[in-house]
C-alpha atoms as a PDB file:
ATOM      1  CA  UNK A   1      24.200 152.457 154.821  1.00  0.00           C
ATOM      2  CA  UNK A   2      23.410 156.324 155.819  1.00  0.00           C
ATOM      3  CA  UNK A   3      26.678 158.196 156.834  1.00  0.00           C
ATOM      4  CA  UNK A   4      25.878 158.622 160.662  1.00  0.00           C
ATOM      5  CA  UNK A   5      29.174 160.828 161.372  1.00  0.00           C
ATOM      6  CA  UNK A   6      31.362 163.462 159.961  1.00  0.00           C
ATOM      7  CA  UNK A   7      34.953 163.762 160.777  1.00  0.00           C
ATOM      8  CA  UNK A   8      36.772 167.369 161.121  1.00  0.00           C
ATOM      9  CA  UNK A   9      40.555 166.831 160.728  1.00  0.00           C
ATOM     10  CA  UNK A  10      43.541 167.683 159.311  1.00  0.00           C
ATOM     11  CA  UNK A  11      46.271 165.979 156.647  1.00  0.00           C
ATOM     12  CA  UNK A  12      46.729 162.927 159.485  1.00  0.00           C
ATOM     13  CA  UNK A  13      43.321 161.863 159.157  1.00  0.00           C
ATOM     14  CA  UNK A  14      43.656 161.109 155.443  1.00  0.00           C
ATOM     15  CA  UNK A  15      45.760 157.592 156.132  1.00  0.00           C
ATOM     16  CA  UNK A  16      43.660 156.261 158.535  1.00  0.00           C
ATOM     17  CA  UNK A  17      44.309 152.359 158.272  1.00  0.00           C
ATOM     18  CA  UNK A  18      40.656 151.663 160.587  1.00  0.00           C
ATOM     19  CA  UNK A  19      38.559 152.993 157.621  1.00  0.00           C
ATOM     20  CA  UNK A  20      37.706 150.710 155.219  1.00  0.00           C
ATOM     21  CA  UNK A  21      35.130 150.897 152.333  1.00  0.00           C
ATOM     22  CA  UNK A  22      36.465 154.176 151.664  1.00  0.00           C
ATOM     23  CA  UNK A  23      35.519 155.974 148.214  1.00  0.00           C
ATOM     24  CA  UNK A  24      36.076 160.234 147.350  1.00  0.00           C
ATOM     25  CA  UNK A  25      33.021 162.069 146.563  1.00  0.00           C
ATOM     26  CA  UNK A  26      33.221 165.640 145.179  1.00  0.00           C
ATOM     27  CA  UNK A  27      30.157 167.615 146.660  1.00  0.00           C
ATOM     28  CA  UNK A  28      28.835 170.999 145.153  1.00  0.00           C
ATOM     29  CA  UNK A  29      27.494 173.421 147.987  1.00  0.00           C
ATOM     30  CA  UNK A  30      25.844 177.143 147.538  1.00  0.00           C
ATOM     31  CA  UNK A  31      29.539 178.176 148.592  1.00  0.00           C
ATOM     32  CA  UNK A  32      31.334 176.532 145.845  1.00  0.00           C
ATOM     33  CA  UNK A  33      33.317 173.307 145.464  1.00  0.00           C
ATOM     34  CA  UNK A  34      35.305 172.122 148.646  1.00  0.00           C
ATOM     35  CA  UNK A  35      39.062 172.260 148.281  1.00  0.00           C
ATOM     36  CA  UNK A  36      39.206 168.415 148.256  1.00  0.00           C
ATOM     37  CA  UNK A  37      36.282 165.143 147.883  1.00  0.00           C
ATOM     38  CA  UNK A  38      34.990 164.132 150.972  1.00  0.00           C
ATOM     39  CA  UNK A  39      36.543 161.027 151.957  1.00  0.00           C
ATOM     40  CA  UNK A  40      33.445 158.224 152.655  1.00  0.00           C
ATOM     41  CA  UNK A  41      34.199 154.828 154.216  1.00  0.00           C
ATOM     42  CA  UNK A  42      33.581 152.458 157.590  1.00  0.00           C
ATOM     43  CA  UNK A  43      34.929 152.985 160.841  1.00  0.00           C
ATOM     44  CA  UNK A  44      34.326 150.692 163.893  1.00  0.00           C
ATOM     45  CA  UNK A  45      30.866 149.471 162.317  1.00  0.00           C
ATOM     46  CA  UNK A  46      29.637 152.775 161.235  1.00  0.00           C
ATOM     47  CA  UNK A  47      29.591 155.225 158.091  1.00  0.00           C
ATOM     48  CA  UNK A  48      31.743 158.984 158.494  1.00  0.00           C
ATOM     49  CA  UNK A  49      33.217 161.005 156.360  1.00  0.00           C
ATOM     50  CA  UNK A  50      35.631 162.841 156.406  1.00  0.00           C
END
């Protein structure tokens, strides 16, 4: 399933009990490495990360 939305948040977001499925992925940009994986996973029927 394509990821269809991306969350902005802070440290709150990262214990969110609705997402399910979820998995880290580390992601190399042009800028550099982010300062944490992006966190991938199922909420309400459809595929974010955050």
């Amino acid at each position: 399933m394509t990821i269809s939305i991306g969350i902005i948040g802070g440290s709150g977001l990262y214990d969110m009990s609705e997402l399910t499925e979820r998995e880290e992925r580390r992601v190399d940009t042009p800028f550099g490495e982010p300062s944490a994986p992006y966190v991938i996973g199922t909420l309400r029927g459809r595929r974010v990360a955050f």
